[in-house]
Protein backbone atom coordinates (compact mmCIF):
# COMPACT_ATOMS: atom_id res chain seq x y z
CA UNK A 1 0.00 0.00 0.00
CA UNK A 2 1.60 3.61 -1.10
CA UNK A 3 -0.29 6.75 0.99
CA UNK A 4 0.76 10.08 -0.21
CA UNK A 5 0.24 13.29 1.94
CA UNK A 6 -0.47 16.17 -0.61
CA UNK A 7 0.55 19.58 0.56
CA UNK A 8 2.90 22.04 0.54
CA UNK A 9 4.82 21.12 3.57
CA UNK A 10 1.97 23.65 6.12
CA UNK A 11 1.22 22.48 9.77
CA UNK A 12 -1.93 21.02 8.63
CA UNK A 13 0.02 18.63 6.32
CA UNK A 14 2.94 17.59 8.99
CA UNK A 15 -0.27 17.01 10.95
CA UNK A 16 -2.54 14.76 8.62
CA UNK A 17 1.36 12.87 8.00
CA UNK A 18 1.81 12.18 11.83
CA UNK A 19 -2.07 10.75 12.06
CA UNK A 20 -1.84 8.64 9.58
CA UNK A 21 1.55 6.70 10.47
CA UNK A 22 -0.23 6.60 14.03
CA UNK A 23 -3.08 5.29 12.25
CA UNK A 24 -1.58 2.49 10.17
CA UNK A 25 0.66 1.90 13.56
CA UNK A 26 -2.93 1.04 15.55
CA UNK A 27 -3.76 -1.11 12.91
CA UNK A 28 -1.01 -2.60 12.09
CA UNK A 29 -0.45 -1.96 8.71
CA UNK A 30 2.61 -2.04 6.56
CA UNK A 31 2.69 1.11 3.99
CA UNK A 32 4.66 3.12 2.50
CA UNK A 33 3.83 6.99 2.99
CA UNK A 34 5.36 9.72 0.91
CA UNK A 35 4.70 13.24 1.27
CA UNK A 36 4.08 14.91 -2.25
CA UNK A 37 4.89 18.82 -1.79
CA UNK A 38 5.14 19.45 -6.02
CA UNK A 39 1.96 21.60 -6.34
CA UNK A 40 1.78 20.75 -10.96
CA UNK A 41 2.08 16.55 -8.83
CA UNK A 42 -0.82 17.79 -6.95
CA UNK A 43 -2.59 19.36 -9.09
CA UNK A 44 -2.58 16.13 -11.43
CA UNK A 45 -4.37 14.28 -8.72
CA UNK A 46 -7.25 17.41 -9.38
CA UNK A 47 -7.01 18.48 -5.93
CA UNK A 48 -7.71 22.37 -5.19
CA UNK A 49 -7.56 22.03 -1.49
CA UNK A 50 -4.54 20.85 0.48
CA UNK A 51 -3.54 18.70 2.32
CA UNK A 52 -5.03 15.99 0.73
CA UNK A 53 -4.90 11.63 1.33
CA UNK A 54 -4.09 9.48 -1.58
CA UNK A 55 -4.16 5.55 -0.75
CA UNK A 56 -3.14 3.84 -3.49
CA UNK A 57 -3.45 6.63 -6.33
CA UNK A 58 -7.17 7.30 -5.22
CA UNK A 59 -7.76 10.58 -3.72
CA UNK A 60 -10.00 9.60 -0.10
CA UNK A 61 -9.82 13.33 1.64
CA UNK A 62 -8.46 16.59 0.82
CA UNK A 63 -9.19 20.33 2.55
CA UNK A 64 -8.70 18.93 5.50
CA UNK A 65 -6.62 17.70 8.53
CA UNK A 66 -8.27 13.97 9.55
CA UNK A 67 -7.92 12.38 12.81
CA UNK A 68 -6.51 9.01 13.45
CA UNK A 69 -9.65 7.59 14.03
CA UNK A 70 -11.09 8.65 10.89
CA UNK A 71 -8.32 7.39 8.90
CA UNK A 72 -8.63 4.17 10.08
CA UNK A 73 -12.08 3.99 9.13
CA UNK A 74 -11.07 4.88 5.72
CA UNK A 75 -8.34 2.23 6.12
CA UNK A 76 -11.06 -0.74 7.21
CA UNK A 77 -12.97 0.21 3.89
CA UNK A 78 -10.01 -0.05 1.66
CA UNK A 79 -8.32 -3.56 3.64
């Protein structure tokens, strides 16, 4: 699984970052995360709104900072 963090390196992004490696820690879960701070790479994803969640090249959340409890539930959809 490859999890990119879309954003231009803001608070908000470090932020969403941190939950989700706490996140995939909870559960378990081996993946690879990669923070994407290129806004033209961004903007070919068609996100307007940073920072954003891609799990495996699909876009799940951008515009705004989710907690590590709502990742996961994104994470139980996807598994």
């Amino acid at each position: 699984m490859i999890i990119k963090i879309l954003g231009s390196g803001c608070k908000n992004c470090l932020t969403l970052k941190e939950n989700t490696e706490t996140a995939l820690k909870e559960k378990g879960i081996e993946a690879e995360v990669i923070k994407v701070e290129n806004m033209k790479d961004i903007v070919s994803y068609g996100v307007m709104q940073t920072p954003a969640l891609v799990i495996d090249e699909k876009v799940v959340s951008y515009g705004k900072v989710l907690k590590s409890a709502e990742i996961i539930k994104i994470l139980e959809k996807i598994i």
